[in-house]
Every structure is written in C-alpha cells, then in structure tokens.
N, C-alpha and C. Protein backbone atom coordinates (compact mmCIF):
# COMPACT_ATOMS: atom_id res chain seq x y z
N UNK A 1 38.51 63.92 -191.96
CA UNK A 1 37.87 63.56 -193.20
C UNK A 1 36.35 63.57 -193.04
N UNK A 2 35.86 62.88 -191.90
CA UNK A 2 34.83 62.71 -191.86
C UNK A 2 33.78 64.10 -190.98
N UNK A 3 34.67 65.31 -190.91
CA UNK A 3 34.59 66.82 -189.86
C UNK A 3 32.82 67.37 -190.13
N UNK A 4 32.54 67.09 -191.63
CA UNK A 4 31.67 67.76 -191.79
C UNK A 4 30.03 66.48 -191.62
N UNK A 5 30.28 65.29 -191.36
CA UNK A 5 29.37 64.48 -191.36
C UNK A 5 28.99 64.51 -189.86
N UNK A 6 28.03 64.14 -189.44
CA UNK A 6 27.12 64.83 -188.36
C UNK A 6 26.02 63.32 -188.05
N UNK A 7 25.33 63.04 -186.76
CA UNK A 7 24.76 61.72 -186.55
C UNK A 7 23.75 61.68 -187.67
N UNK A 8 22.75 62.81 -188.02
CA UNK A 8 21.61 62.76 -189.12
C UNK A 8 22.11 62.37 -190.13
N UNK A 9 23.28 63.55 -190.79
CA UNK A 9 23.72 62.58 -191.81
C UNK A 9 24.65 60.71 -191.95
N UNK A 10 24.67 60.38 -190.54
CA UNK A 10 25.22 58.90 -190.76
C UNK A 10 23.77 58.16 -190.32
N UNK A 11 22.94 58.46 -189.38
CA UNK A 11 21.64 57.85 -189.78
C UNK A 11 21.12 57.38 -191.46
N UNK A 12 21.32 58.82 -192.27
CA UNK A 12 21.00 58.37 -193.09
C UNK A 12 21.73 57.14 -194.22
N UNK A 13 22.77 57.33 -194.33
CA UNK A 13 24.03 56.92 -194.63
C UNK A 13 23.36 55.02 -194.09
N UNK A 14 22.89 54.56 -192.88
CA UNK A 14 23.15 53.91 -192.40
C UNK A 14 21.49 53.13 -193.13
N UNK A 15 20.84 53.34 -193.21
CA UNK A 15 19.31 53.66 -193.49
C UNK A 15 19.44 53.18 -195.14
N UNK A 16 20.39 53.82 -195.43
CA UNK A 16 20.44 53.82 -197.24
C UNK A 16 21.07 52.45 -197.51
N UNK A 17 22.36 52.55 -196.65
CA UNK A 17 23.02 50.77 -196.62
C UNK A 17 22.35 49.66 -196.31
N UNK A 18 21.37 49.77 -195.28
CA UNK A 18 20.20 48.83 -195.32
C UNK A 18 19.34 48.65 -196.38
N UNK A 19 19.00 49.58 -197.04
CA UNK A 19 18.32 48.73 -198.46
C UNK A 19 18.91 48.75 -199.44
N UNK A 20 19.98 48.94 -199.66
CA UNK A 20 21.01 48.90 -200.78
C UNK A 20 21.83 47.51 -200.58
N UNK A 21 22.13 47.45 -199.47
CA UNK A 21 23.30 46.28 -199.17
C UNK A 21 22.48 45.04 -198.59
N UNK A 22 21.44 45.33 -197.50
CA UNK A 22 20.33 44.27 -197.19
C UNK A 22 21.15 44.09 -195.72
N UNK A 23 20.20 43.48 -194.19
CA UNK A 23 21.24 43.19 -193.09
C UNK A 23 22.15 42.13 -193.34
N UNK A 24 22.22 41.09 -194.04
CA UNK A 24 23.01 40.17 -194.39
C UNK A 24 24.19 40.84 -194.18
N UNK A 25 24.55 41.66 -195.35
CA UNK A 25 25.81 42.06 -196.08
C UNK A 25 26.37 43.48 -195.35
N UNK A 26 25.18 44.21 -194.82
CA UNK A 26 25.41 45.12 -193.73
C UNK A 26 26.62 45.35 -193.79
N UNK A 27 26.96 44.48 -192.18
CA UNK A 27 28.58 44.36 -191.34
C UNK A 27 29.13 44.11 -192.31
N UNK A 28 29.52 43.51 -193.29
CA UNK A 28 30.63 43.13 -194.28
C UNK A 28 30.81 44.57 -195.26
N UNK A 29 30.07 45.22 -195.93
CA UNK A 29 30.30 46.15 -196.26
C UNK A 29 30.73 47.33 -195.22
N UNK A 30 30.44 47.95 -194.11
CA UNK A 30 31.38 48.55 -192.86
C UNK A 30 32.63 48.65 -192.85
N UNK A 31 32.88 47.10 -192.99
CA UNK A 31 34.28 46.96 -192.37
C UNK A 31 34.88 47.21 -193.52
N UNK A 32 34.48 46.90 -194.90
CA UNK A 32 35.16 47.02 -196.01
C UNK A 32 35.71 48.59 -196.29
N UNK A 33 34.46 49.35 -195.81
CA UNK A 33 34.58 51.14 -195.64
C UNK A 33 36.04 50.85 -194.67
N UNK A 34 35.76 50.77 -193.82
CA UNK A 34 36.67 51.47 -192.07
C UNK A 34 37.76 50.92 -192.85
N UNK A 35 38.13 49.70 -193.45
CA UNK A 35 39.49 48.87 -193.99
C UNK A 35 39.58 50.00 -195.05
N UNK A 36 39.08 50.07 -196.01
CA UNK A 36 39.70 51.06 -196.87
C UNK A 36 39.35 52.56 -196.55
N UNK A 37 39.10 53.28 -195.39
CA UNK A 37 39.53 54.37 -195.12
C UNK A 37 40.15 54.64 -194.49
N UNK A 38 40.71 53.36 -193.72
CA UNK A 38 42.00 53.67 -192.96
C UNK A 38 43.06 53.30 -193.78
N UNK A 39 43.38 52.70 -195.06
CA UNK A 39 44.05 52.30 -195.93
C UNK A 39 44.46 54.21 -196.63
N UNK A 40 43.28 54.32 -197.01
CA UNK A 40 43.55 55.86 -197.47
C UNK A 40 44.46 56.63 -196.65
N UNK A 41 43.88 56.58 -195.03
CA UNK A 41 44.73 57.38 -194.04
C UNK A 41 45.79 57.46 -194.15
N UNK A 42 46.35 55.90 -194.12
CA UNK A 42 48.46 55.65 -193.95
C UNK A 42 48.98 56.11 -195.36
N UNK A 43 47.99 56.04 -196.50
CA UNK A 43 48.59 56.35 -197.87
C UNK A 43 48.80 57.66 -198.16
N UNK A 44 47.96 58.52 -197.37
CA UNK A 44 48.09 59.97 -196.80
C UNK A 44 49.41 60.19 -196.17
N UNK A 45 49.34 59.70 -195.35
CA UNK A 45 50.10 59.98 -193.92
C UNK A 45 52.06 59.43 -194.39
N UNK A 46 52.00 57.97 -195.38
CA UNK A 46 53.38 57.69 -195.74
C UNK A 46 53.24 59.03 -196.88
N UNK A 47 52.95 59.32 -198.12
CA UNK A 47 52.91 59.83 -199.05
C UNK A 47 53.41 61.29 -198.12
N UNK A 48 52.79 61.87 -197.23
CA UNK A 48 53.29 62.94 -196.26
C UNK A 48 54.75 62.61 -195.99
N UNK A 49 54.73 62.02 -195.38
CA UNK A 49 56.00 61.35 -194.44
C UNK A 49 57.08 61.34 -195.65
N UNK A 50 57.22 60.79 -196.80
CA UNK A 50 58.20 60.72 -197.75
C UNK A 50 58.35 61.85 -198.37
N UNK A 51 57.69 63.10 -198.82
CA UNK A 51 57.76 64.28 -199.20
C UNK A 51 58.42 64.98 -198.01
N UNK A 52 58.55 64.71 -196.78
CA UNK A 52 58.92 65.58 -196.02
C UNK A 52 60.53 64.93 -195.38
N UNK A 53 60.29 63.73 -195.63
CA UNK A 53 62.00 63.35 -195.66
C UNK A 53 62.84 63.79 -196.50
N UNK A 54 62.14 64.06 -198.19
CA UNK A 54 63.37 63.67 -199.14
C UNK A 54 63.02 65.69 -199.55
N UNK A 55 62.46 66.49 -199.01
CA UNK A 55 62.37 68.03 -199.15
C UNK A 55 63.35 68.28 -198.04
N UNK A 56 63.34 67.72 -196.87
CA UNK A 56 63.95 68.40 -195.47
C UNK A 56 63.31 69.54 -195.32
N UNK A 57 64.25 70.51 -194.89
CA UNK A 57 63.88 71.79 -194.08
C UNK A 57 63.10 72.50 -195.12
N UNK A 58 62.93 72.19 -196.66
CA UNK A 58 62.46 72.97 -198.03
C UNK A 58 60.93 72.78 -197.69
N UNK A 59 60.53 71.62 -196.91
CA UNK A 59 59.12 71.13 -196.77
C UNK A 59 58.39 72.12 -195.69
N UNK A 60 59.55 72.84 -194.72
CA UNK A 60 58.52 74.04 -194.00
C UNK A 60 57.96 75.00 -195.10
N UNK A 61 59.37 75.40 -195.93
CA UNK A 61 59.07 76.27 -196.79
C UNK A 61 58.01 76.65 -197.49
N UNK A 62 57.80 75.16 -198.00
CA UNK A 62 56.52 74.83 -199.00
C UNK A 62 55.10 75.47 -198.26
N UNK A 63 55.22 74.41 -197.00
CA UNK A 63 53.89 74.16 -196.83
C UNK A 63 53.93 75.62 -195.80
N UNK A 64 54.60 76.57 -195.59
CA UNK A 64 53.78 78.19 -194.69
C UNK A 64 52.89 78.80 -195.43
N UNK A 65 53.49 78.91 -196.83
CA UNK A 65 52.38 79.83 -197.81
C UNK A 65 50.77 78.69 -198.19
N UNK A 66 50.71 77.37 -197.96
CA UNK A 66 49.65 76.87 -197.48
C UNK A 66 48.91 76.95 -196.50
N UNK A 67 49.97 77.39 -195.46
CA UNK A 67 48.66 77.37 -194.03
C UNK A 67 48.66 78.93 -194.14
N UNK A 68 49.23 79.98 -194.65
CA UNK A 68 48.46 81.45 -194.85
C UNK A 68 47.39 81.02 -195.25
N UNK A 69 47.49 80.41 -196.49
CA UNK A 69 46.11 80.23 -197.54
C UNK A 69 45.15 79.74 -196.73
N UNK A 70 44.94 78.83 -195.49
CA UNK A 70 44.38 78.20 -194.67
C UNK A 70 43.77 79.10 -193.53
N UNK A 71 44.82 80.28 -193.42
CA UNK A 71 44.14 81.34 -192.73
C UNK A 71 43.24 82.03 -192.89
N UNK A 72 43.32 82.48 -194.87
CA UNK A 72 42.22 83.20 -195.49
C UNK A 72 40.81 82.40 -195.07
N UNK A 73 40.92 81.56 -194.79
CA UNK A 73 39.74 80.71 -194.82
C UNK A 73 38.77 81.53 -193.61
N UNK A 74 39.91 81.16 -192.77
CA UNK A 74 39.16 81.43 -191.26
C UNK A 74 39.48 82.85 -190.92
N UNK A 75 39.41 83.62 -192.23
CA UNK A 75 39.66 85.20 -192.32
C UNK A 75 38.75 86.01 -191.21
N UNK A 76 39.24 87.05 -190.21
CA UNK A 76 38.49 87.62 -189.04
C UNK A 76 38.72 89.28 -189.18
N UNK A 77 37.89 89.82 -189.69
CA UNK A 77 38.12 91.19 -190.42
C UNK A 77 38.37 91.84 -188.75
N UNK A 78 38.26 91.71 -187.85
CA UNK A 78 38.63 92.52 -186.52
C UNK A 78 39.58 92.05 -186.26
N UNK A 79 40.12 90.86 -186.32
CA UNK A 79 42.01 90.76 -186.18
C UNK A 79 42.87 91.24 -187.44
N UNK A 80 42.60 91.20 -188.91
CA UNK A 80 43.00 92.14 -189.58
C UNK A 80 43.37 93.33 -189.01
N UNK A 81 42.13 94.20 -188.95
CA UNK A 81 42.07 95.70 -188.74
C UNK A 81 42.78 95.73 -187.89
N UNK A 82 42.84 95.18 -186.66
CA UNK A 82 43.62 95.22 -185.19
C UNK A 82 44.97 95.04 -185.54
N UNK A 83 45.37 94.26 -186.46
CA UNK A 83 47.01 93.69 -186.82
C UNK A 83 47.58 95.35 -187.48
N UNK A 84 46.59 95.54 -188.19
CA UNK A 84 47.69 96.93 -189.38
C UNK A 84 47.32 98.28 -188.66
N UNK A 85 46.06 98.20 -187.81
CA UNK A 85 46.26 99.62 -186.85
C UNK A 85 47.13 99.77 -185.64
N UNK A 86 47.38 98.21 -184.95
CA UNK A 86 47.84 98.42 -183.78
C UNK A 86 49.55 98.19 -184.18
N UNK A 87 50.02 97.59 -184.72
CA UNK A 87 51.12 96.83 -185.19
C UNK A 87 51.35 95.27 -184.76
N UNK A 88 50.00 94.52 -184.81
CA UNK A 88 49.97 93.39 -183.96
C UNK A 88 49.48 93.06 -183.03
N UNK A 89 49.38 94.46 -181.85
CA UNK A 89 49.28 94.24 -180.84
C UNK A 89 47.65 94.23 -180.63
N UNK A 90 47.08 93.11 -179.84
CA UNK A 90 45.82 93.51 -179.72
C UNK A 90 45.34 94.44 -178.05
N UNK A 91 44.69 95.39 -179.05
CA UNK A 91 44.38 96.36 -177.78
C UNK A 91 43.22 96.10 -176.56
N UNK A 92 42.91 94.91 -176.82
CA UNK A 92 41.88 93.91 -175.59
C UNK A 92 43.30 93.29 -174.56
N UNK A 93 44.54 92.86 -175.30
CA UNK A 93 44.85 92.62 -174.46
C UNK A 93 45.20 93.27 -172.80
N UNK A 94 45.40 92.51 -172.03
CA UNK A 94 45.41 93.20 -170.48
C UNK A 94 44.15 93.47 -170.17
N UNK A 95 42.85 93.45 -170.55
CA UNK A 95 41.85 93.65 -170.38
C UNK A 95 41.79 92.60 -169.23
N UNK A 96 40.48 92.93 -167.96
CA UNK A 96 40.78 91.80 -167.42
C UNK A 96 39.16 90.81 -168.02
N UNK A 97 38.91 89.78 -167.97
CA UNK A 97 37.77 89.01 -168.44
C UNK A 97 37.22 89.02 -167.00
N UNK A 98 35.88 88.29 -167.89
CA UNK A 98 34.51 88.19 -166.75
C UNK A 98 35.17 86.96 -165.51
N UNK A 99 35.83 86.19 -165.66
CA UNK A 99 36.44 85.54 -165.38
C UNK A 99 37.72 85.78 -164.46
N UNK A 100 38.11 86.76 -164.28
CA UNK A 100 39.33 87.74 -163.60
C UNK A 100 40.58 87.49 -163.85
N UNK A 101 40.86 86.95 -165.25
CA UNK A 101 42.10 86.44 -165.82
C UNK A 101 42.80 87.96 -166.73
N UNK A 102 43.59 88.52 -167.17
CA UNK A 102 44.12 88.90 -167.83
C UNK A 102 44.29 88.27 -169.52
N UNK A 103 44.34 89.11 -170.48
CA UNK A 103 44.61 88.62 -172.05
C UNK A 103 46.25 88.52 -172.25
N UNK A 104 47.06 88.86 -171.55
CA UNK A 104 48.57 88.95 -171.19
C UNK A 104 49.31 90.22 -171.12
N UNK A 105 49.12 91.06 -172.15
CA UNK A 105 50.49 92.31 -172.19
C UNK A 105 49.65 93.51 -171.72
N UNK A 106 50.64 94.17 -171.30
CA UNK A 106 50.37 95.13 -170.53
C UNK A 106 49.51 96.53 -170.98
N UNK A 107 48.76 96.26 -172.05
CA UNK A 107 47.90 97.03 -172.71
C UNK A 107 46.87 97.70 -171.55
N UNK A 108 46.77 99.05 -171.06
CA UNK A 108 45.35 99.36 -170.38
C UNK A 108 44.36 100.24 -171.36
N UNK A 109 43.41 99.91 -171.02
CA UNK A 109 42.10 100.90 -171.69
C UNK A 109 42.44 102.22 -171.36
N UNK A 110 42.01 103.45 -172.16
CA UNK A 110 41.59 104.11 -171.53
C UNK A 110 39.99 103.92 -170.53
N UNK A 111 40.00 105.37 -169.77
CA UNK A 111 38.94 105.20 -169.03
C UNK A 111 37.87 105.38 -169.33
N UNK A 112 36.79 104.51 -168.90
CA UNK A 112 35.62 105.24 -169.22
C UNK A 112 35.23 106.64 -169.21
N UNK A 113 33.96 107.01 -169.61
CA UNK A 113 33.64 108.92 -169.82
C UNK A 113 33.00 109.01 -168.34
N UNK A 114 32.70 109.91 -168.32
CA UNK A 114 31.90 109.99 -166.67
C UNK A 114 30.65 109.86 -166.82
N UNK A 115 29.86 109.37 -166.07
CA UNK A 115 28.57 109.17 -166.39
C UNK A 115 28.16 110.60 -166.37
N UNK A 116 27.20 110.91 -167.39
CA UNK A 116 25.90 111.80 -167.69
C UNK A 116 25.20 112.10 -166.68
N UNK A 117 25.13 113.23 -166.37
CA UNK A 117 23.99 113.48 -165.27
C UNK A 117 22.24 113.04 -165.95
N UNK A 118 21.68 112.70 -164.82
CA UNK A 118 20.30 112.19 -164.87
C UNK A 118 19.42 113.36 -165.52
N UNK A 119 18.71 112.90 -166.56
CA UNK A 119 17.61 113.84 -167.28
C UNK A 119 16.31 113.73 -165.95
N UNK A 120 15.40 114.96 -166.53
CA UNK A 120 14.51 114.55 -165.29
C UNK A 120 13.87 115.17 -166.70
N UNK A 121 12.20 114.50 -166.09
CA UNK A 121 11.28 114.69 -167.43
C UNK A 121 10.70 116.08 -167.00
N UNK A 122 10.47 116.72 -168.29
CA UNK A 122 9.71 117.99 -168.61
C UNK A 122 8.50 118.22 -167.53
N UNK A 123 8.13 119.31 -167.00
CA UNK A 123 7.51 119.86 -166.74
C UNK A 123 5.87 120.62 -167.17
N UNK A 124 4.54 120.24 -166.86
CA UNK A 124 3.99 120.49 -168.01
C UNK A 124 3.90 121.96 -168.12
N UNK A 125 4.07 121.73 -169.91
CA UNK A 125 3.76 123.72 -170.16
C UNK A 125 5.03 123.53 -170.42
N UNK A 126 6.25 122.86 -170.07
CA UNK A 126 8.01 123.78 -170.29
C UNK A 126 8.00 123.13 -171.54
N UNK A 127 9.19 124.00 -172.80
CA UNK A 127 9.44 123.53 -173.63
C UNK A 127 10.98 122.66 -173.74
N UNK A 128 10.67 121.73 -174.25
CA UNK A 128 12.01 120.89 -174.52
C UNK A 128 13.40 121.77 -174.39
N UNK A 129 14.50 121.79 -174.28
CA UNK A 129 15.32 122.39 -175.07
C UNK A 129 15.54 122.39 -176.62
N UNK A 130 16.56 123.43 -177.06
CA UNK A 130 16.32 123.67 -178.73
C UNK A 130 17.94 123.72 -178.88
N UNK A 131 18.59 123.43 -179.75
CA UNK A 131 19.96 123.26 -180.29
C UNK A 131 19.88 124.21 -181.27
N UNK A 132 20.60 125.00 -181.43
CA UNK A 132 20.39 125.23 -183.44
C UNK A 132 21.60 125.18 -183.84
N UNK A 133 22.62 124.34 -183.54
CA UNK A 133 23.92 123.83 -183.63
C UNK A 133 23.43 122.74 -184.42
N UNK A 134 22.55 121.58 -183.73
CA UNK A 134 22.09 120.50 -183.80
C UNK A 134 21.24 120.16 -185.20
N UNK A 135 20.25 121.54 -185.62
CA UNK A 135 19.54 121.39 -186.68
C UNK A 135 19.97 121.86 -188.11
C-alpha cells in the first residue's frame, strides 16, 4: 500500500502533522493511522479470504485473466518478440553469464564472425579505395 511512498515523501507527511496536529497530539494521531490501516489490511485480507472460500477452484479462474492484465503493466516488448519468434523459448538461454552460471536449456549461440583483418592507414599520395556497388 504504502510501495510508492519514499523517506522524502514521509518527512514531509511527518512535518505537515506537526503543524496540523501540534507535538501534543502527534503520537495519538500515528497510532490512530497504523490502527486503522491495519484495520483496512484484515478487511482486505478476510473480504479475500471469503470470496475465495465460497468461489473454490472458480476463484483461480477469476483472478488469471487479472494477473495477465497485471502483466500488461510490466509489458517487455523483447520478451514479447522473443515469445512469438522463438515459440517461448528464450534464445539467451544456455548462454553462459559474466558470472559462469548458465540461463538453463540447452540453447547455443551461433558463433561469432571472424575477426576482420586490420586496416592499415593510407599511404601518402594513395587513393582510398572506391566501391561503385556501394554508391
């Protein structure tokens, strides 16, 4: 609940309750928060709990096409592409990491190209080479 609040924003939060509430009343207002947001929590959490007793097995049902929707969120256009070109399979896997672990299945790269032979710089007076493929 609280995922997106951060110390700056409870500094401020804390800053604002001091002249709104005064130190007197401070601590008494706190606890009144933490008491009724943990009140919220269990009313969450039973309200969960009883939908998923009296649905049974109907309550997976429900809630998969929610956590797709939950996926769009954290949508990754390179695991897409990778899912409908490869059939799933990701082609990093078997790669080995910087780390010398494996990604798991037995996927290998192809090989690298061969390295390029070394340019050496022009000569003075020679002309570049010319392509006319190229132009």
């Amino acid at each position: 609940m609280f995922d997106s609040i951060g110390w700056p924003e409870l500094l401020v939060l804390i800053v604002v309750g001091l002249f709104i509430l005064g130190p007197e009343r401070l601590p008494q207002g706190a606890a009144w928060l933490g008491k009724t947001v943990r009140q919220v929590k269990e009313y969450a959490t039973g309200a969960r709990e009883q939908i998923k007793s009296e649905l049974g097995p109907e309550f997976d049902e429900l809630r998969k096409p929610l956590e797709d929707l939950r996926g769009i969120r954290n949508f990754n256009p390179r695991t897409a592409v990778t899912k409908h070109l490869f059939d799933g399979e990701n082609p990093l896997d078997g790669i080995t990491n910087t780390n010398g672990s494996t990604n798991g299945s037995g996927y290998q790269p192809k090989p690298a190209d061969p390295p390029k032979p070394a340019q050496r710089p022009l000569a003075p007076g020679e002309r570049p080479p010319y392509d006319s493929d190229a132009t």
